[in-house]
C-alpha atoms as a PDB file:
ATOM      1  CA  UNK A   1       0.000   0.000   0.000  1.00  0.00           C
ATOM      2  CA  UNK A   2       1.831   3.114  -1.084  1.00  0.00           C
ATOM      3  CA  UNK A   3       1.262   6.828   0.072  1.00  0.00           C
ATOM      4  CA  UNK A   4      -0.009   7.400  -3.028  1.00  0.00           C
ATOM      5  CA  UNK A   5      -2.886   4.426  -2.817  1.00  0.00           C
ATOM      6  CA  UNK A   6      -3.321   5.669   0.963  1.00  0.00           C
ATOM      7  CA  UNK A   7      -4.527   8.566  -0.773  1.00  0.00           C
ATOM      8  CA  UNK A   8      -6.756   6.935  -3.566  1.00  0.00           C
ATOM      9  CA  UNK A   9      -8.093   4.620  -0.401  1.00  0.00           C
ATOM     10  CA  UNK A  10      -8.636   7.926   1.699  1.00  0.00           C
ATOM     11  CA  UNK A  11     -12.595   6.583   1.408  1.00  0.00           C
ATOM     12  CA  UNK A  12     -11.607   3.154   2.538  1.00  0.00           C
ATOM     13  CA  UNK A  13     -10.085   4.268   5.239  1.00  0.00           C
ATOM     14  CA  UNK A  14     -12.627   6.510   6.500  1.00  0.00           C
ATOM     15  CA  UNK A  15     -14.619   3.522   6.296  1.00  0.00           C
ATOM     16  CA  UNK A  16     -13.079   1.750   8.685  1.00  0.00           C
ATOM     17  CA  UNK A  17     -11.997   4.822  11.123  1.00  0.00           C
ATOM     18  CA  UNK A  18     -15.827   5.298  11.000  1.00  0.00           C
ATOM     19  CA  UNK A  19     -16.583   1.570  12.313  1.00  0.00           C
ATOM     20  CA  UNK A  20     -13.570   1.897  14.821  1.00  0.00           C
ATOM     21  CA  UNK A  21     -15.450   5.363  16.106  1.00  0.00           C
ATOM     22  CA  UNK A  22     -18.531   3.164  16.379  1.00  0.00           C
ATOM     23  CA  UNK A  23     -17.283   0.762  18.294  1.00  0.00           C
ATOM     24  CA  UNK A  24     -15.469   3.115  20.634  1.00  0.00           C
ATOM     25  CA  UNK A  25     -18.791   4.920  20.933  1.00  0.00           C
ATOM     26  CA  UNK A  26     -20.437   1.798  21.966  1.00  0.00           C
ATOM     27  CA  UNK A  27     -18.017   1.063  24.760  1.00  0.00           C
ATOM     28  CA  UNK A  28     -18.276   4.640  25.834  1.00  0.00           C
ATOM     29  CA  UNK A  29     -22.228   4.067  26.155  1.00  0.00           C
ATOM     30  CA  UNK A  30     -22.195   0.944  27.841  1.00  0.00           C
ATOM     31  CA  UNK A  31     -19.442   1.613  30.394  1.00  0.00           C
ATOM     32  CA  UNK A  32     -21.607   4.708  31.380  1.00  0.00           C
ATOM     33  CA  UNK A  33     -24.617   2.317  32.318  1.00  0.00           C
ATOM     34  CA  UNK A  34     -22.311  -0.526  34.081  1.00  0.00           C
ATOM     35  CA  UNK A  35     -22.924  -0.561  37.395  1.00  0.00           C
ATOM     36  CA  UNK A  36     -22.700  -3.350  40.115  1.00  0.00           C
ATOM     37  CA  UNK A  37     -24.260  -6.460  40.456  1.00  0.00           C
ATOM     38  CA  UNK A  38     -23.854  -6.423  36.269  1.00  0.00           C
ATOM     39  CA  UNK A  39     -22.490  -9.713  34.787  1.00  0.00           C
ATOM     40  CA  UNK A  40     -20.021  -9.850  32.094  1.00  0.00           C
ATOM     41  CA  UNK A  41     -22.943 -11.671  30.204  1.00  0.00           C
ATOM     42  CA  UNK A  42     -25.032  -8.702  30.556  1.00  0.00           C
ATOM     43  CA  UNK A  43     -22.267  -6.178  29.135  1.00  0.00           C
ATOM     44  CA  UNK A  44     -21.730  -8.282  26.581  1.00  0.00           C
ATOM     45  CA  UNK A  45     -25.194  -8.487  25.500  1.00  0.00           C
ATOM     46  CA  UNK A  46     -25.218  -4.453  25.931  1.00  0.00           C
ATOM     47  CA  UNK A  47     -22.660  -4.476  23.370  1.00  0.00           C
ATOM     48  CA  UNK A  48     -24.000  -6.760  20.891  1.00  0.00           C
ATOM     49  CA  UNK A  49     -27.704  -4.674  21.168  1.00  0.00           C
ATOM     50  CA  UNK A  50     -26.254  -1.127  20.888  1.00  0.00           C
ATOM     51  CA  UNK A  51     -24.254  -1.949  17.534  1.00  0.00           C
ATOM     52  CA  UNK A  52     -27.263  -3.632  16.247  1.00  0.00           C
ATOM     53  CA  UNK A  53     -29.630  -1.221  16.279  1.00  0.00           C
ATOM     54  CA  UNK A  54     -27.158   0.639  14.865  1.00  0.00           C
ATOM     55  CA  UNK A  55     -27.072  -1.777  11.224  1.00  0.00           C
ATOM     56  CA  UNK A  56     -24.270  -3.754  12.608  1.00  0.00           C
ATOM     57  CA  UNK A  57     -25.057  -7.357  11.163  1.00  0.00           C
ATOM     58  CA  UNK A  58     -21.439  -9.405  11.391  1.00  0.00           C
ATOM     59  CA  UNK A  59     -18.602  -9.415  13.279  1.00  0.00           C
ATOM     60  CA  UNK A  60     -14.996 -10.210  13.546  1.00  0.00           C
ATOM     61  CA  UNK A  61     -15.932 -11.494  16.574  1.00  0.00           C
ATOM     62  CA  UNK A  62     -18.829 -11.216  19.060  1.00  0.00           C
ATOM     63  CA  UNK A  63     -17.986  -9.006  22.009  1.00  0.00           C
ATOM     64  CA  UNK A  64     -16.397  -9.994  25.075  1.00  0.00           C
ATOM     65  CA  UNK A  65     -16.413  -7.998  29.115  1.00  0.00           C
ATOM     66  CA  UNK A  66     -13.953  -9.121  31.638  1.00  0.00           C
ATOM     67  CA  UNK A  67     -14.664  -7.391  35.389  1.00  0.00           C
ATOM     68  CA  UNK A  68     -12.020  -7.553  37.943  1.00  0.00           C
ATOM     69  CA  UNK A  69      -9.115  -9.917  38.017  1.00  0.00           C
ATOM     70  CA  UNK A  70      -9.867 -11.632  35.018  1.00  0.00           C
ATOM     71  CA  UNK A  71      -9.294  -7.970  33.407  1.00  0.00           C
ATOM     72  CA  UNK A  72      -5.229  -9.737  34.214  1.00  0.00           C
ATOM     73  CA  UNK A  73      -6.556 -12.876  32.712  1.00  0.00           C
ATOM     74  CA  UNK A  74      -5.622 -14.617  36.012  1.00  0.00           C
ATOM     75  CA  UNK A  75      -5.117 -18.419  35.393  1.00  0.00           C
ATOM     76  CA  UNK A  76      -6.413 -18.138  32.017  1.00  0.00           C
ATOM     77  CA  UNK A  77      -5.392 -21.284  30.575  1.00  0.00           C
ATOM     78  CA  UNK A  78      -7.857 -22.580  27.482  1.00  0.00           C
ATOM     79  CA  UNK A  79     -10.169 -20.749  25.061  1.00  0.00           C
ATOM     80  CA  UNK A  80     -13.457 -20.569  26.279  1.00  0.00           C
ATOM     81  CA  UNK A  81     -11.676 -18.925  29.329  1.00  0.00           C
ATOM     82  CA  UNK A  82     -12.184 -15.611  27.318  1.00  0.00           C
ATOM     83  CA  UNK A  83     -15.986 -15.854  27.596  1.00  0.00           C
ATOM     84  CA  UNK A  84     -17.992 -13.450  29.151  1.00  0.00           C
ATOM     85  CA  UNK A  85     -19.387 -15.024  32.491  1.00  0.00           C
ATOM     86  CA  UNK A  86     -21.631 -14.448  35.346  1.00  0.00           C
ATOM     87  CA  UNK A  87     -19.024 -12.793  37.068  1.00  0.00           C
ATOM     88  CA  UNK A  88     -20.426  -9.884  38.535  1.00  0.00           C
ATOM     89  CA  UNK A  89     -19.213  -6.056  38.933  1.00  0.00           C
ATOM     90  CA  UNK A  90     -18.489  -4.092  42.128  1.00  0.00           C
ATOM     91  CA  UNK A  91     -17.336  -0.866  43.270  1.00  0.00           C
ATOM     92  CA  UNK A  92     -13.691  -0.059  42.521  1.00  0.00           C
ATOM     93  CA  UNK A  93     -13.883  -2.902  39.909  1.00  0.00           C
ATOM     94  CA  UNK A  94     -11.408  -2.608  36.535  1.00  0.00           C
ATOM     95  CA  UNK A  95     -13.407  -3.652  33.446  1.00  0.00           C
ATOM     96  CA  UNK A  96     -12.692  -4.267  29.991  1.00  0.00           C
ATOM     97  CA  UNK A  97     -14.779  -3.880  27.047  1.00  0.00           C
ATOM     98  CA  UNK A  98     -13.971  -5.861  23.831  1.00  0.00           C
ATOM     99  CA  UNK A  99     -15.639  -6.021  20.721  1.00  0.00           C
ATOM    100  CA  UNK A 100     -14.895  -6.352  16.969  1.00  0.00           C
ATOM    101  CA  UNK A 101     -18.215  -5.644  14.461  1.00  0.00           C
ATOM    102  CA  UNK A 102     -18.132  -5.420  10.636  1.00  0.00           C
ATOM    103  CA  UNK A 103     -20.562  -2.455   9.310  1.00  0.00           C
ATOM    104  CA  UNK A 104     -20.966  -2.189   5.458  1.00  0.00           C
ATOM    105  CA  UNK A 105     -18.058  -4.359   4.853  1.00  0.00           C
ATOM    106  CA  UNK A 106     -15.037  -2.904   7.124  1.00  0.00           C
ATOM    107  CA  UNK A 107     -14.191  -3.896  10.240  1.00  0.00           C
ATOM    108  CA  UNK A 108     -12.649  -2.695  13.488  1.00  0.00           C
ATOM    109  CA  UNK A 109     -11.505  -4.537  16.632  1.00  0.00           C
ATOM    110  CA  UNK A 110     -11.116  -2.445  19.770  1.00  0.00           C
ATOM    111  CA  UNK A 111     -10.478  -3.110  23.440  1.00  0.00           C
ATOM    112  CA  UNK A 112     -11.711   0.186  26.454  1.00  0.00           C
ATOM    113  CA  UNK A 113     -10.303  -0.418  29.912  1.00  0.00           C
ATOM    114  CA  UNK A 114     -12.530   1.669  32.706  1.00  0.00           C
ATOM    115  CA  UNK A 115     -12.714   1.128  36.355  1.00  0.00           C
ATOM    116  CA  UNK A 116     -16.155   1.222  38.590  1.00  0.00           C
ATOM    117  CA  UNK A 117     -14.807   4.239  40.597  1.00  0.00           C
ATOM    118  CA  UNK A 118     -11.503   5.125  41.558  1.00  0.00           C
ATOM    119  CA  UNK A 119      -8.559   2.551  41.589  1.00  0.00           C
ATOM    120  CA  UNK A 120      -5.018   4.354  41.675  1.00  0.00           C
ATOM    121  CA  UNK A 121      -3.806   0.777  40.353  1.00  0.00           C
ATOM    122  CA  UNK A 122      -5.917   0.990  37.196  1.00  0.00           C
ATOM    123  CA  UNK A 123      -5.620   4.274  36.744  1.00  0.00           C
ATOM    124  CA  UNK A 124      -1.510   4.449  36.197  1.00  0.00           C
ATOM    125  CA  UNK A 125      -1.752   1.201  34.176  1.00  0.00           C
ATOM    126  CA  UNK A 126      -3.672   3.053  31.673  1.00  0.00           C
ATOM    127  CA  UNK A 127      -0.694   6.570  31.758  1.00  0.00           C
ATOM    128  CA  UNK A 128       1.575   3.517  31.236  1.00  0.00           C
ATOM    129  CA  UNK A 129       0.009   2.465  27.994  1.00  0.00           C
ATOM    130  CA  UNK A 130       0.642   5.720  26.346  1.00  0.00           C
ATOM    131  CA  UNK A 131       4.585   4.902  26.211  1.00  0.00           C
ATOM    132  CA  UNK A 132       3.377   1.474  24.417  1.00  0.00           C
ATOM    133  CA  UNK A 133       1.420   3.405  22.114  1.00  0.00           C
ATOM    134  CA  UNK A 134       4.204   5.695  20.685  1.00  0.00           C
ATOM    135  CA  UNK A 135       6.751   2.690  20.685  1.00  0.00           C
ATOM    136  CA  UNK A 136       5.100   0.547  18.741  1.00  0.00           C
ATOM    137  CA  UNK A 137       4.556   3.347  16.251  1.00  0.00           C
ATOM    138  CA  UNK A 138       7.711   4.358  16.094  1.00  0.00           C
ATOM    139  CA  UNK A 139       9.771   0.913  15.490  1.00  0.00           C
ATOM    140  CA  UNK A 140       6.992   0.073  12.905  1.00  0.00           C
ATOM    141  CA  UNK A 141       8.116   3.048  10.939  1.00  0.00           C
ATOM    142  CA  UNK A 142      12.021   2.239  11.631  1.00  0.00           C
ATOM    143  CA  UNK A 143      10.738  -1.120  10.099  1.00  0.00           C
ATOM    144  CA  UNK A 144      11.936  -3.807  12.623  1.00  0.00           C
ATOM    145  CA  UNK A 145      10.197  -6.954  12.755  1.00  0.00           C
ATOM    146  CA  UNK A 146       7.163  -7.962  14.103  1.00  0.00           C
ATOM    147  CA  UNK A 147       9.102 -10.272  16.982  1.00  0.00           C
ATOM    148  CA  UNK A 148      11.717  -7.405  17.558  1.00  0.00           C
ATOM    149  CA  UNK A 149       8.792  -4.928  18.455  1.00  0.00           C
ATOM    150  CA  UNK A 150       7.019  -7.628  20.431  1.00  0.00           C
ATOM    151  CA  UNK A 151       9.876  -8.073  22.355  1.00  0.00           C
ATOM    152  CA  UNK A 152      10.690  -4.641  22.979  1.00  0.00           C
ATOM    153  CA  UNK A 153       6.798  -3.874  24.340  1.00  0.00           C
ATOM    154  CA  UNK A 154       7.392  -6.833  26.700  1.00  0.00           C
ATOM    155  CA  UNK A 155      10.990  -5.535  27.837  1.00  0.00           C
ATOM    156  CA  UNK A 156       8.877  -1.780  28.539  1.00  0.00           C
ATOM    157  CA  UNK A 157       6.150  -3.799  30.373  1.00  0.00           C
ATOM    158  CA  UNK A 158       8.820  -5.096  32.918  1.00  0.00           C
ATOM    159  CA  UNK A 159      11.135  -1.848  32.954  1.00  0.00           C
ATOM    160  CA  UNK A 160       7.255  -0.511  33.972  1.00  0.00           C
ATOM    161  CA  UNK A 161       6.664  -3.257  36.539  1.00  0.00           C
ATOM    162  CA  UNK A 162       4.107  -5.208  34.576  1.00  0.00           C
ATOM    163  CA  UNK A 163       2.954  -8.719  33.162  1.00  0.00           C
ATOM    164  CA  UNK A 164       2.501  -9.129  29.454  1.00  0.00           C
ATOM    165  CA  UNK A 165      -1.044  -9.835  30.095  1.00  0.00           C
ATOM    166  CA  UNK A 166      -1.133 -10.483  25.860  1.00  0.00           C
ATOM    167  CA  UNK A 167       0.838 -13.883  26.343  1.00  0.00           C
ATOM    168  CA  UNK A 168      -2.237 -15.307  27.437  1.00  0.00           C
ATOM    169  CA  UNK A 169      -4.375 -14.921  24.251  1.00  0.00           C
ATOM    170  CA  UNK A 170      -3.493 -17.308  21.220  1.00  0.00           C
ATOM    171  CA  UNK A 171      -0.478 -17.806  19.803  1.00  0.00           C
ATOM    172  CA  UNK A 172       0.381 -14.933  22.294  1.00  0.00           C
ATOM    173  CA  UNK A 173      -0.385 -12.105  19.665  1.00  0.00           C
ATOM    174  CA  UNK A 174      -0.154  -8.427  20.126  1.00  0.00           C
ATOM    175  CA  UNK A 175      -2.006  -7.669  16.793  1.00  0.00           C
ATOM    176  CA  UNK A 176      -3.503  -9.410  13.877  1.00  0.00           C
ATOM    177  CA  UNK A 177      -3.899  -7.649  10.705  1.00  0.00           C
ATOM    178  CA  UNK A 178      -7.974  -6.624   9.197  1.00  0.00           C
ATOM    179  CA  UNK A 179      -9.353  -6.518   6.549  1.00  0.00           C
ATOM    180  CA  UNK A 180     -12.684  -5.685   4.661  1.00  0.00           C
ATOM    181  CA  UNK A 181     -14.966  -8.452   4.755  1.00  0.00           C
ATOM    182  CA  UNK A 182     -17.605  -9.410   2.214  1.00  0.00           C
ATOM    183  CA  UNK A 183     -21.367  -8.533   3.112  1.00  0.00           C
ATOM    184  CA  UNK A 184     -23.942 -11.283   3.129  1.00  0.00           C
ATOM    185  CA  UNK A 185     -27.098 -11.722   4.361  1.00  0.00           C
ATOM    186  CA  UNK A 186     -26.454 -14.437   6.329  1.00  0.00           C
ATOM    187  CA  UNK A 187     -23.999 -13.762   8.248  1.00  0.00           C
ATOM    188  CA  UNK A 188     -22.493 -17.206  10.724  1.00  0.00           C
ATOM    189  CA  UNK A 189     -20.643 -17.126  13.779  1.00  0.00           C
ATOM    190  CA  UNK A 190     -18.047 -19.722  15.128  1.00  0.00           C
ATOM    191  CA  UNK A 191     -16.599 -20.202  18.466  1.00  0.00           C
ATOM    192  CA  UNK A 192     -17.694 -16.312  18.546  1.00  0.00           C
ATOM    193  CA  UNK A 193     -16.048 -15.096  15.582  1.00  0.00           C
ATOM    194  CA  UNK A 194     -17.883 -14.336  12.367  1.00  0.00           C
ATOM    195  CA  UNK A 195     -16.858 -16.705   9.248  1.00  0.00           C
ATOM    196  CA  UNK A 196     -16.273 -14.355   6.686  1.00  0.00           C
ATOM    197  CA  UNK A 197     -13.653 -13.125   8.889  1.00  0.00           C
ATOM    198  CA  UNK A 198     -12.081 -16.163  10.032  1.00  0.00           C
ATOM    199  CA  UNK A 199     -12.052 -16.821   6.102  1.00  0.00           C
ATOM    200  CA  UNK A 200      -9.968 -13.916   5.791  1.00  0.00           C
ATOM    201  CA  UNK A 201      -8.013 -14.292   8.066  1.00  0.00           C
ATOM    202  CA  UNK A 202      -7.305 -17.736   6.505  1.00  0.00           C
ATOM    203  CA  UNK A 203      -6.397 -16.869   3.250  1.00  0.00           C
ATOM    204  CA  UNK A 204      -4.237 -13.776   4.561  1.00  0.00           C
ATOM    205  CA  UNK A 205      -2.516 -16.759   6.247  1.00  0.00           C
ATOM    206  CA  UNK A 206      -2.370 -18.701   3.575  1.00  0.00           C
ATOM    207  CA  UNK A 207      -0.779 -15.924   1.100  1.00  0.00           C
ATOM    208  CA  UNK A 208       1.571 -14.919   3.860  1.00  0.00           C
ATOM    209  CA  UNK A 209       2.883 -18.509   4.285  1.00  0.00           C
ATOM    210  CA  UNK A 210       4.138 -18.477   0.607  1.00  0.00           C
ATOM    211  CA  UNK A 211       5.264 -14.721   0.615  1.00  0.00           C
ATOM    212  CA  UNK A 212       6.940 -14.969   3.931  1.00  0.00           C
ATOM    213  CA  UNK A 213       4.918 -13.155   6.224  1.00  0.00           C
ATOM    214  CA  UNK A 214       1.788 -13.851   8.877  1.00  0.00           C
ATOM    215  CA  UNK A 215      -1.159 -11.743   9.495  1.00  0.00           C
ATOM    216  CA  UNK A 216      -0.444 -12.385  13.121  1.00  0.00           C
ATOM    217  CA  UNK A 217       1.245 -10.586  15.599  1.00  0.00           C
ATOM    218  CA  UNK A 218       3.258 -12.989  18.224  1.00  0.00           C
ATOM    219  CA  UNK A 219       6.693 -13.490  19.714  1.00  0.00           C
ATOM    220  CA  UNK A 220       7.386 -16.494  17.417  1.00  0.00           C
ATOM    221  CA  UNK A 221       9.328 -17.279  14.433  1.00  0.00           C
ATOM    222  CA  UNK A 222       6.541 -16.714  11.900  1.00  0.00           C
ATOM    223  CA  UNK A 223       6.675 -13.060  13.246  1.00  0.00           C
ATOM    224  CA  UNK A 224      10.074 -12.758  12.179  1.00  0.00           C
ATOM    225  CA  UNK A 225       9.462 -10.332   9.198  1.00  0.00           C
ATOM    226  CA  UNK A 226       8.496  -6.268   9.114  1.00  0.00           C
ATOM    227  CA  UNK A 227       4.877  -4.981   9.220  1.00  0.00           C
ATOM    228  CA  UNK A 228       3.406  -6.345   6.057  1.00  0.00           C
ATOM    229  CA  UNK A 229       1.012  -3.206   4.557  1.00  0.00           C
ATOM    230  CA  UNK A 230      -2.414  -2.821   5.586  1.00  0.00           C
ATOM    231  CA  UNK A 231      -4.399  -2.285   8.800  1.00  0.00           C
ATOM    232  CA  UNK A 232      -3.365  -4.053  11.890  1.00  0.00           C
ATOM    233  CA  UNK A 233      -5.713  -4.493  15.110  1.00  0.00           C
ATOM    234  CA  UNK A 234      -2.902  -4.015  17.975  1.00  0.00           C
ATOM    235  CA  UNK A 235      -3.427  -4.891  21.409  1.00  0.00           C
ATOM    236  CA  UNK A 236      -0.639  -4.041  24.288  1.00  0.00           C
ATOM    237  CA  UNK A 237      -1.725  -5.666  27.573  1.00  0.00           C
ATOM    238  CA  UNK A 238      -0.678  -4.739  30.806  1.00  0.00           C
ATOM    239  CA  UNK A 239      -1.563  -6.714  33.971  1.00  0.00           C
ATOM    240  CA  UNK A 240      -0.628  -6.015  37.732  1.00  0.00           C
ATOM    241  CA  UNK A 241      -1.741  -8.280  40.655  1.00  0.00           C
ATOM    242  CA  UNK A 242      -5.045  -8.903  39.296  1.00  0.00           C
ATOM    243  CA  UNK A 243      -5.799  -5.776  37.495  1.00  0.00           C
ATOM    244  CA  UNK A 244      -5.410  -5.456  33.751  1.00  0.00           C
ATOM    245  CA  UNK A 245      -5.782  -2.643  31.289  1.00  0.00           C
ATOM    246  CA  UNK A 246      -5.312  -2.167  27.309  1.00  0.00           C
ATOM    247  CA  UNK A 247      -5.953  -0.091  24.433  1.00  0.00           C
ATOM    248  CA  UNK A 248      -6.724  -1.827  21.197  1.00  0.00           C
ATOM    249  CA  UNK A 249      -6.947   0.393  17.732  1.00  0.00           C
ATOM    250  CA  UNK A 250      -5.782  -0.016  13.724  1.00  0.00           C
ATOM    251  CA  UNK A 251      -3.025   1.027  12.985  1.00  0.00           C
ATOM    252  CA  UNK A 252      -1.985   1.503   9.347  1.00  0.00           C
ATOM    253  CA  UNK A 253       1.099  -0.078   7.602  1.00  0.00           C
ATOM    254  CA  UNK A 254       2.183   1.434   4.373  1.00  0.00           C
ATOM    255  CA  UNK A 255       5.188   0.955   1.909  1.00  0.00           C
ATOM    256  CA  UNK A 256       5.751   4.369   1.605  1.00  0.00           C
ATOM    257  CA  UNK A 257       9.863   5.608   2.227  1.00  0.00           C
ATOM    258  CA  UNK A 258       8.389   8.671   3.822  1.00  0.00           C
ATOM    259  CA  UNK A 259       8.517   7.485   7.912  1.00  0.00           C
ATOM    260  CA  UNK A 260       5.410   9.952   8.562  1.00  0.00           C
ATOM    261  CA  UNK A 261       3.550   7.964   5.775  1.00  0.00           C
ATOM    262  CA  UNK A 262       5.115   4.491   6.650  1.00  0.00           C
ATOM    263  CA  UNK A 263       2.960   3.962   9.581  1.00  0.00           C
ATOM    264  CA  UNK A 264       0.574   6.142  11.503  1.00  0.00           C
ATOM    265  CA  UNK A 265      -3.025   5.177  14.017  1.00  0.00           C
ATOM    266  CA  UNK A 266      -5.770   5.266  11.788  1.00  0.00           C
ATOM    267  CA  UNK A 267      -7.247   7.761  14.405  1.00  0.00           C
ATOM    268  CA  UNK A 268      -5.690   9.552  17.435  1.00  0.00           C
ATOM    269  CA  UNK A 269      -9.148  11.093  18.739  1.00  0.00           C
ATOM    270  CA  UNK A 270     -10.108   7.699  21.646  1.00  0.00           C
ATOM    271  CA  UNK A 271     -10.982   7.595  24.524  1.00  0.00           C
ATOM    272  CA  UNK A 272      -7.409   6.337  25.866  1.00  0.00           C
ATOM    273  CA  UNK A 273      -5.424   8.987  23.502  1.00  0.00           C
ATOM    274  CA  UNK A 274      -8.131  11.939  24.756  1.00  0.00           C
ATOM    275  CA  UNK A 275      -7.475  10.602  28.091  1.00  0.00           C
ATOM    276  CA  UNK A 276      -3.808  11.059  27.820  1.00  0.00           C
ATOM    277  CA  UNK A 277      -3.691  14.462  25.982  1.00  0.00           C
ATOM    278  CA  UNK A 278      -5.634  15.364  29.091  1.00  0.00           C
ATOM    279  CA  UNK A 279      -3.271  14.407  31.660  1.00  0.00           C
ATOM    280  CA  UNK A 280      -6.052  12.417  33.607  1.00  0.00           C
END
């Protein structure tokens, strides 16, 4: 993708900056109605019925809410782990809000950390993420590889006193790269995560296995390559005896030689990035 399609694609993009604002708008809504005795279930569901009545029909995947220590994914240890529970909300409680919907073909996968009232704890884990933010932007335009920049957001976590809380999803990945997905008017989910996306995500594998690259993220070998062009979904996870917190936006790979147009977030006006320019 050079600068000079970035510009043709200037629609495209839109596109999806205006599902990731959707989604970000959802999580704003629903963590301003959580309140305690709420389940994850229930905050889930909230998610799932504000995007729909808002044309949202398919997903990357469904959305997920983790309250209190499993924010850290604490003894996380299989799959279905991830799945929102009955586990309930109280006050001083650190939430997280996860969801990834598909709206007229592009997609968006974003992750809002909040807090039930004030926690100090949660509260510098999320200043802490904005040093994550700019690193991973900046070695993605100095075009390391994928495991390099892993590595180096895990060597920051420590330096900061933290767990790599995103070691504990699959294949331990930071990111994973997106895509626009077909619309259909059936649209099937699996294990949570909508099939037209998984199918993507397939043959993105696929393609990248030949060329050299993967569309995921993770400290392993088949991360050993630079960004590959296109939008990426990243994740940086911090945990802290019990309490977790994360951003998760697009950020947008390009093969431009220009660094500003090599790499840059797809959108810099969040919640987490307000949040920061705020000094809250």
């Amino acid at each position: 993708m050079t600068s000079a399609v970035v510009r043709e694609l200037s629609a495209e993009l839109r596109g999806f900056r205006e599902v990731q604002r959707l989604a970000y708008a959802c999580a704003e809504s629903v963590a301003a109605q959580l309140k305690p005795g709420v389940t994850e279930r229930e905050a889930a569901r909230m998610q799932r019925e504000w995007l729909r009545e808002r044309g949202v029909r398919d997903w990357f995947h469904l959305p997920f809410a983790w309250f209190g220590d499993r924010t850290a994914f604490v003894n996380f240890r299989v799959p279905l782990q991830f799945f929102p529970t009955n586990r309930k909300l109280e006050a001083g409680m650190p939430f997280i809000l996860d969801m990834a919907p598909v709206h007229q073909g592009f997609t968006a996968d974003i992750g809002y950390s909040g807090c039930l009232g004030p926690n100090p704890v949660h509260g510098k884990l999320l200043s802490d993420l904005e040093a994550h933010r700019e690193l991973i932007l900046r070695e993605v335009r100095e075009r390391r590889s994928l495991r390099e920049i892993y590595e180096d957001v895990e060597r920051l976590m420590v330096r900061q006193g933290y767990a790599n809380r995103h070691r504990a999803y699959p294949f331990g990945v930071i990111a994973h790269k997106v895509d626009r997905v077909k619309e259909r008017r059936i649209n099937a989910t699996l294990f949570g995560f909508g099939t037209q996306s998984l199918k993507g995500l397939a043959s993105d594998a696929l393609h990248g296995h030949r060329d050299g690259w993967s569309p995921l993220w993770s400290p392993y070998k088949f991360s050993d390559h630079p960004p590959q062009p296109g939008l990426w979904a990243v994740e940086p996870h911090l945990g802290f005896r019990g309490t977790g917190a994360k951003f998760e936006e697009l950020l947008v790979v390009t093969d431009s030689k220009d660094p500003q147009e090599s790499a840059f977030w797809l959108d810099d006006d969040l919640p987490h990035v307000r949040r920061w320019a705020e000094g809250i």
